[in-house]
C-alpha atoms as a PDB file:
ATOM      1  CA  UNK A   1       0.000   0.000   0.000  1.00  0.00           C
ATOM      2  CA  UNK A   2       1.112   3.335  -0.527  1.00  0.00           C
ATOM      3  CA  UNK A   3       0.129   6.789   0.922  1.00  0.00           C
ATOM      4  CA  UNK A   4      -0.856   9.745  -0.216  1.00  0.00           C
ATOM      5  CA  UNK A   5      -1.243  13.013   1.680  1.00  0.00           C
ATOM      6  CA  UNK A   6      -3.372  16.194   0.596  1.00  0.00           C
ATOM      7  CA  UNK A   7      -3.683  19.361   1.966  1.00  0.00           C
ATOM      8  CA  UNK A   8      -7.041  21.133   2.254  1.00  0.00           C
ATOM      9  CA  UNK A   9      -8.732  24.801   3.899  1.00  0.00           C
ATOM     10  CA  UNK A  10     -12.283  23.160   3.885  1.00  0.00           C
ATOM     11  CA  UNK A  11     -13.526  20.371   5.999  1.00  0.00           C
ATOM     12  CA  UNK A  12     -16.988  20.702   4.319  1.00  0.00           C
ATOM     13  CA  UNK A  13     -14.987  19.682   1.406  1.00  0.00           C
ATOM     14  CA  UNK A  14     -13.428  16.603   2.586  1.00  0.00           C
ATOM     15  CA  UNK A  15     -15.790  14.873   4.314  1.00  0.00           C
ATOM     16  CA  UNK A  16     -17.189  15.098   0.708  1.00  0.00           C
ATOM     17  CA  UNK A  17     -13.985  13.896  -0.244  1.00  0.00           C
ATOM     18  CA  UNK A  18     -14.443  11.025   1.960  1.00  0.00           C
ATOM     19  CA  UNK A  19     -17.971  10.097   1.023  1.00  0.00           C
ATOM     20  CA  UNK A  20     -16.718   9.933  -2.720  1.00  0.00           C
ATOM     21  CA  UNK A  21     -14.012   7.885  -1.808  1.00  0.00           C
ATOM     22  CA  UNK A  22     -15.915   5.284   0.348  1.00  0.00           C
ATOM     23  CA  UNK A  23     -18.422   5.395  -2.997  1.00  0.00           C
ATOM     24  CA  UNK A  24     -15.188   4.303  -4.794  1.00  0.00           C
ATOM     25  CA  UNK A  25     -14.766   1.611  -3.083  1.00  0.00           C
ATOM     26  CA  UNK A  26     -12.112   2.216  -0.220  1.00  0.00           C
ATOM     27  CA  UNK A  27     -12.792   2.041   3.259  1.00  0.00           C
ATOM     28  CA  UNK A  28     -12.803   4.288   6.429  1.00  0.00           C
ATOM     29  CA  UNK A  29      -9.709   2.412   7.658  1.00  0.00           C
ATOM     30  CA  UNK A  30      -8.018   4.118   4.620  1.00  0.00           C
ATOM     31  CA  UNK A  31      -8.805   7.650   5.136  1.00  0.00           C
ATOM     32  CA  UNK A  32      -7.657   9.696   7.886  1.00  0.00           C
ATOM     33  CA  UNK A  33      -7.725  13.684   8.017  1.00  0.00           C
ATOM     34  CA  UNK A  34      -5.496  15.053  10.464  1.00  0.00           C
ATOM     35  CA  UNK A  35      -6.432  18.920  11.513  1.00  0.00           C
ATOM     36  CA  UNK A  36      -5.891  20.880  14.635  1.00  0.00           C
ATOM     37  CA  UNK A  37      -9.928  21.801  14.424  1.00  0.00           C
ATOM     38  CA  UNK A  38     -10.833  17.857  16.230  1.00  0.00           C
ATOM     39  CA  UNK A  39     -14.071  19.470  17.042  1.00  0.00           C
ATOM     40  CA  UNK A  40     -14.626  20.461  13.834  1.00  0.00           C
ATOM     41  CA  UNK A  41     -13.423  16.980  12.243  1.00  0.00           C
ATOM     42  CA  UNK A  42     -15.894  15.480  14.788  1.00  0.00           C
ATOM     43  CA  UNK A  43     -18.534  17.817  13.577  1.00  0.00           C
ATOM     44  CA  UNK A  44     -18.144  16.341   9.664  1.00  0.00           C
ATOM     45  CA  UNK A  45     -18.208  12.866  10.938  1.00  0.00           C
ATOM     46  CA  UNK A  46     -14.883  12.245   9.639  1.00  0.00           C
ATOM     47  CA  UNK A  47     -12.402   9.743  10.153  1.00  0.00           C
ATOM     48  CA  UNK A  48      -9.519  11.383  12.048  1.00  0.00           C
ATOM     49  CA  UNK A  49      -6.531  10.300  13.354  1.00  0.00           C
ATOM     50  CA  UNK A  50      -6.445   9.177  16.978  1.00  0.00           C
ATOM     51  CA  UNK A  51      -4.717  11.488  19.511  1.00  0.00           C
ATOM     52  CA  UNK A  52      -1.939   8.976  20.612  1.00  0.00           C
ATOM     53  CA  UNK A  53      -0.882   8.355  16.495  1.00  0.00           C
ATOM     54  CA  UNK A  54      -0.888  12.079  16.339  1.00  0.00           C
ATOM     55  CA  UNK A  55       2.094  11.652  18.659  1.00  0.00           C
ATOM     56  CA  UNK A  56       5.770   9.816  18.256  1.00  0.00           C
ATOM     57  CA  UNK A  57       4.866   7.230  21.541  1.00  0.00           C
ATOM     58  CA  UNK A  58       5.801   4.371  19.021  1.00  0.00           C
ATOM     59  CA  UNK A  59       8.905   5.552  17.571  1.00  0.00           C
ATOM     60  CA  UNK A  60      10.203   6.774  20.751  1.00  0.00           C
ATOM     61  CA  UNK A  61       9.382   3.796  22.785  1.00  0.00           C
ATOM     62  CA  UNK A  62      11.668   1.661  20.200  1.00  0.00           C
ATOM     63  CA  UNK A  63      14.349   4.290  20.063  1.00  0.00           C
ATOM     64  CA  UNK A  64      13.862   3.810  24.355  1.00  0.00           C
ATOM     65  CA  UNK A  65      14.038  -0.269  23.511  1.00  0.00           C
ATOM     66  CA  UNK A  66      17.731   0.471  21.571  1.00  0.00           C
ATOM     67  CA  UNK A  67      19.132   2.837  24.005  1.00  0.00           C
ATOM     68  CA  UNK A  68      17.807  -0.077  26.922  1.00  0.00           C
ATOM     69  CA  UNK A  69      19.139  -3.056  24.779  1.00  0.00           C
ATOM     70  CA  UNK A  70      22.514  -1.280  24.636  1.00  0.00           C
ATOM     71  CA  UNK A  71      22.422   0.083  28.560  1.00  0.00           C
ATOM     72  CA  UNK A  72      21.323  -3.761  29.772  1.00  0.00           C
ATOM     73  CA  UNK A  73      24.256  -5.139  27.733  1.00  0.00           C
ATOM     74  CA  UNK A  74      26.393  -3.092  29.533  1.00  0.00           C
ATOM     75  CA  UNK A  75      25.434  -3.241  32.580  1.00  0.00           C
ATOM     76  CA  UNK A  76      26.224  -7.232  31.776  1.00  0.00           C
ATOM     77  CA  UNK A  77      29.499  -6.563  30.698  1.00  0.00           C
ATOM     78  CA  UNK A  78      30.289  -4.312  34.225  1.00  0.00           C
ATOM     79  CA  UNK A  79      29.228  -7.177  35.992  1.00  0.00           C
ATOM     80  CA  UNK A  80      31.117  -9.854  33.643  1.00  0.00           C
ATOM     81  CA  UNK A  81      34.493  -7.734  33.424  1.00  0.00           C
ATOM     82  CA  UNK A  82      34.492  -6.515  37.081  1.00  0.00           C
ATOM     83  CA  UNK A  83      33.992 -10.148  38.136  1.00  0.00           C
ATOM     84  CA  UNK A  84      31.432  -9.533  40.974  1.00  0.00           C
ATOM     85  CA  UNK A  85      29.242 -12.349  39.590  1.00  0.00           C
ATOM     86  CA  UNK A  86      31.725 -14.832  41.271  1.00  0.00           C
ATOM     87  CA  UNK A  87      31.169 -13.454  44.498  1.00  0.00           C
ATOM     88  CA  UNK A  88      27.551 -13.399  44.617  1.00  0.00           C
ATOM     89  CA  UNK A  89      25.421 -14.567  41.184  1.00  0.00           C
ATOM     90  CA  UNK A  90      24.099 -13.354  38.258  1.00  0.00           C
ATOM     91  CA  UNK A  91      20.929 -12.758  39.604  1.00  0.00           C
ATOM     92  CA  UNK A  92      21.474  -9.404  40.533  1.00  0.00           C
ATOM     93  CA  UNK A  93      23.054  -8.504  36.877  1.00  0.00           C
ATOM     94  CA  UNK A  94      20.303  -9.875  35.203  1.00  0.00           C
ATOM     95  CA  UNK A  95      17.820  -8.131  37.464  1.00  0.00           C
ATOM     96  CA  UNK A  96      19.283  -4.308  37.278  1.00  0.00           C
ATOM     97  CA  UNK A  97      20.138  -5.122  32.925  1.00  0.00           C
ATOM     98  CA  UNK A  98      15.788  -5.953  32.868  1.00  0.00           C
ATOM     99  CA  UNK A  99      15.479  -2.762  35.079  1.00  0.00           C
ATOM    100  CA  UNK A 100      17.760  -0.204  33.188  1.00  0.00           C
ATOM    101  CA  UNK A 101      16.471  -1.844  29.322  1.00  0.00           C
ATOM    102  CA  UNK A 102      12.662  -1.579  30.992  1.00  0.00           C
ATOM    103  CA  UNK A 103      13.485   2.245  32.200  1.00  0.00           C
ATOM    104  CA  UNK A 104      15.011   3.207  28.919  1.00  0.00           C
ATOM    105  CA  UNK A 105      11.766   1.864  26.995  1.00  0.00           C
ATOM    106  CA  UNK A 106       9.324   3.371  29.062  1.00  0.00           C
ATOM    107  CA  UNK A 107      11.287   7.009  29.233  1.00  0.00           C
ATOM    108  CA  UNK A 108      11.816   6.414  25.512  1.00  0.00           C
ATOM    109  CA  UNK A 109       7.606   6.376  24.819  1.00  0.00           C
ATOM    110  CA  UNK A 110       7.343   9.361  27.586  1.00  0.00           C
ATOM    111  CA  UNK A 111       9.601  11.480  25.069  1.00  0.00           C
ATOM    112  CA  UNK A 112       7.819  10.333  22.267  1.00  0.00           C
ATOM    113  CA  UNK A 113       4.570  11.652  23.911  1.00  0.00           C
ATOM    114  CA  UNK A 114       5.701  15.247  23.759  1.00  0.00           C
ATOM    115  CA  UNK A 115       6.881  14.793  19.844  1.00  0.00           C
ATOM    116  CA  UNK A 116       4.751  15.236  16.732  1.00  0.00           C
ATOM    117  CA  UNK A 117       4.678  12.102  14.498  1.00  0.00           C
ATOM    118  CA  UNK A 118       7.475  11.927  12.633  1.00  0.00           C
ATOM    119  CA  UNK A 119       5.417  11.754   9.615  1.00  0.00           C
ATOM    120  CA  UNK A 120       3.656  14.385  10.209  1.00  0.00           C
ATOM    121  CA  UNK A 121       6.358  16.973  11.104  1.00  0.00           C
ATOM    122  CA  UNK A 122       6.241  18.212   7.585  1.00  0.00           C
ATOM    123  CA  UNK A 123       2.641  19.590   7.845  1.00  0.00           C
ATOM    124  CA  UNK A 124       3.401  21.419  11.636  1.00  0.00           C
ATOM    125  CA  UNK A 125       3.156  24.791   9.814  1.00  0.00           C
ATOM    126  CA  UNK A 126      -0.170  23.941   7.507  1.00  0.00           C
ATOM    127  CA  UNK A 127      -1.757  22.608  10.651  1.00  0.00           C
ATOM    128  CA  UNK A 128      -1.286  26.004  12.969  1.00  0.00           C
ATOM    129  CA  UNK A 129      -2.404  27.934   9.799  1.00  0.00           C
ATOM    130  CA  UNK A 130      -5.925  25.988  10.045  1.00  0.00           C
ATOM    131  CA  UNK A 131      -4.938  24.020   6.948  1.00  0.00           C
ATOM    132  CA  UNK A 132      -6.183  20.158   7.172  1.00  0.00           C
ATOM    133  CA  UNK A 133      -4.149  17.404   5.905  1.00  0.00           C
ATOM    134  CA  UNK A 134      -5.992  14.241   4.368  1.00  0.00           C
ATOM    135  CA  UNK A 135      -3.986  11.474   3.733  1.00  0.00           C
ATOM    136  CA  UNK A 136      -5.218   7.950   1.921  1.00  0.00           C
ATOM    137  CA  UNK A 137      -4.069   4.539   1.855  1.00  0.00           C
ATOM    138  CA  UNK A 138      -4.276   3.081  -1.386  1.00  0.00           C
ATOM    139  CA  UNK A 139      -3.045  -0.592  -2.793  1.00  0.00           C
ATOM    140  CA  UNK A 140      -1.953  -0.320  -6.544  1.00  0.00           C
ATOM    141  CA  UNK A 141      -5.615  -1.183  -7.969  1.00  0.00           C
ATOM    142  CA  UNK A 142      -7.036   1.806  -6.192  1.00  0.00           C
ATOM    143  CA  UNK A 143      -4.899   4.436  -7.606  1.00  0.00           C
ATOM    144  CA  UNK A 144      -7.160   5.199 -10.476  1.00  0.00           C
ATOM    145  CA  UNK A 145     -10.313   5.449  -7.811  1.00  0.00           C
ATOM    146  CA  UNK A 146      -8.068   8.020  -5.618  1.00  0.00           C
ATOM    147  CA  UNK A 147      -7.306  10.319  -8.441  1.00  0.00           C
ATOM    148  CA  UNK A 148     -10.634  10.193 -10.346  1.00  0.00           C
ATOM    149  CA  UNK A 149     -12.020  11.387  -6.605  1.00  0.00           C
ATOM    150  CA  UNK A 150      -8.801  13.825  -6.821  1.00  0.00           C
ATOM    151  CA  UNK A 151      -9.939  15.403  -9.695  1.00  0.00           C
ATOM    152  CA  UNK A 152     -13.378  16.374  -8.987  1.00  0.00           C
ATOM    153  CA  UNK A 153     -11.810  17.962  -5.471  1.00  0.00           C
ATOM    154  CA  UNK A 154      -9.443  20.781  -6.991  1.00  0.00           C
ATOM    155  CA  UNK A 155      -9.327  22.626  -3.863  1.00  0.00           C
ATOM    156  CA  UNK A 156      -7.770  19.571  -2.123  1.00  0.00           C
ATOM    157  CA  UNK A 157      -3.631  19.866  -3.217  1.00  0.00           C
ATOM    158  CA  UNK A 158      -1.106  17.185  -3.529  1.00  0.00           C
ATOM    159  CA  UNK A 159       1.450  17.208  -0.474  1.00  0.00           C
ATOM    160  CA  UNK A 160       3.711  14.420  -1.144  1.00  0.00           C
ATOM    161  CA  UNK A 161       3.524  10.169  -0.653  1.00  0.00           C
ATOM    162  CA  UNK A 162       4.625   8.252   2.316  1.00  0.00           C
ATOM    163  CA  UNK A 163       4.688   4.988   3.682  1.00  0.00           C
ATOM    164  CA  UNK A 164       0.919   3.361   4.529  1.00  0.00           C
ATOM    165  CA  UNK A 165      -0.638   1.820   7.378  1.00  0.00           C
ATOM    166  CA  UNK A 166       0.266  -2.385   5.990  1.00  0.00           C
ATOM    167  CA  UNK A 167      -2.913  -3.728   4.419  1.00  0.00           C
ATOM    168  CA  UNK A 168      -3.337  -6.736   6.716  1.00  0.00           C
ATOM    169  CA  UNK A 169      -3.816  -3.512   9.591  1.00  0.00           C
ATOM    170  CA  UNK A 170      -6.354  -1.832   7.278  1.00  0.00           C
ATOM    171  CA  UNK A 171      -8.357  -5.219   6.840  1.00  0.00           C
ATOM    172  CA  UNK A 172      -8.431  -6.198  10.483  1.00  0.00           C
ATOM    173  CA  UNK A 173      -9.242  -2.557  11.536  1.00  0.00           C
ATOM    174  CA  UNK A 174     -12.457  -2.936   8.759  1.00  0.00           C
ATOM    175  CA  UNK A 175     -13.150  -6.297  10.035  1.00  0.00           C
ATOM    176  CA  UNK A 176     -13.785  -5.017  13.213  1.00  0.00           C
ATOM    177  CA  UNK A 177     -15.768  -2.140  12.653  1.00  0.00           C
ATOM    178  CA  UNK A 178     -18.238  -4.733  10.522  1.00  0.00           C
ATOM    179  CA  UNK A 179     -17.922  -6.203  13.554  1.00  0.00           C
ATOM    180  CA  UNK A 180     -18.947  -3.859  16.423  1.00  0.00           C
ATOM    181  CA  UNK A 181     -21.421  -2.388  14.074  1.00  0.00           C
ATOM    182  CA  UNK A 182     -23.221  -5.781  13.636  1.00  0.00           C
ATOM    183  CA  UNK A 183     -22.867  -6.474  17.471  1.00  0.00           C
ATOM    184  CA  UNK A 184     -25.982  -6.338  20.123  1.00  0.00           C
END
């Protein structure tokens, strides 16, 4: 799948936008519009991005997961090279290298909280000007569908492609909307 990101002043506009692009055939999973205005997204019924995705929690909690990997193997290697696992064991070791990895991770997602999205740094500016930014994930045989939609929208401008959301994600997300929808 491959994203594509547009960049729009109207929301009145894109939630027609996203009715003609659920008409084509792709699904809510697939369209997100990501604007400082949430009330106003809410308003329009359309499908925004959640709060914590607006933030860099994932990236930073792996970066966190690197920096702990690396700070648990060394505490290891203190405890290896100074030798103090002869006098007592390695339980000790072992128990600080889960502590300091564990730390590292969790401080690592607490950064990330205060971070935009690294995907969406590039649109910072567009968003404080009121600007919203619509962005679609579309396999290869929906790339005609997204244009023709495109087209008839020519207040909605191009902003650039990025990497999508993988399709098994966008199938079980759609799966289980069907799903709560259908439930009692």
């Amino acid at each position: 799948m491959k994203r594509h990101y547009f960049i729009s002043n109207d929301l009145d506009d894109l939630e027609l936008v996203e009715h003609d692009l659920q008409e084509a055939g792709l699904v809510k999973p697939q369209i997100h519009v990501l604007s400082e205005d949430d009330a106003g997204v809410e308003m329009h019924h359309l499908h925004e991005v959640e709060a914590v995705l607006k933030k860099d929690v994932v990236h930073g909690t792996e970066l966190g997961a690197v920096v702990g990997i690396i700070g648990a193997a060394a505490v290891l290697a203190i405890f290896w090279f100074t030798g103090i696992t002869e006098t007592y064991t390695w339980v000790p070791a072992i128990f600080l290298a889960v502590v300091v990895l564990g730390f590292c991770t969790w401080e690592g997602g607490l950064i990330g909280i205060g971070e935009t999205h690294t995907d969406f740094r590039r649109f910072e500016d567009d968003l404080r000007a009121g600007r919203h930014v619509l962005f679609v994930d579309v396999d290869a045989n929906q790339e005609d569908a997204l244009q023709a939609v495109v087209k008839r929208h020519p207040d909605l401008k191009p902003a650039g492609d990025g990497s999508s959301t993988p399709g098994w994600v966008v199938s079980l997300q759609q799966k289980w909307a069907n799903f709560m929808s259908t439930a009692p």
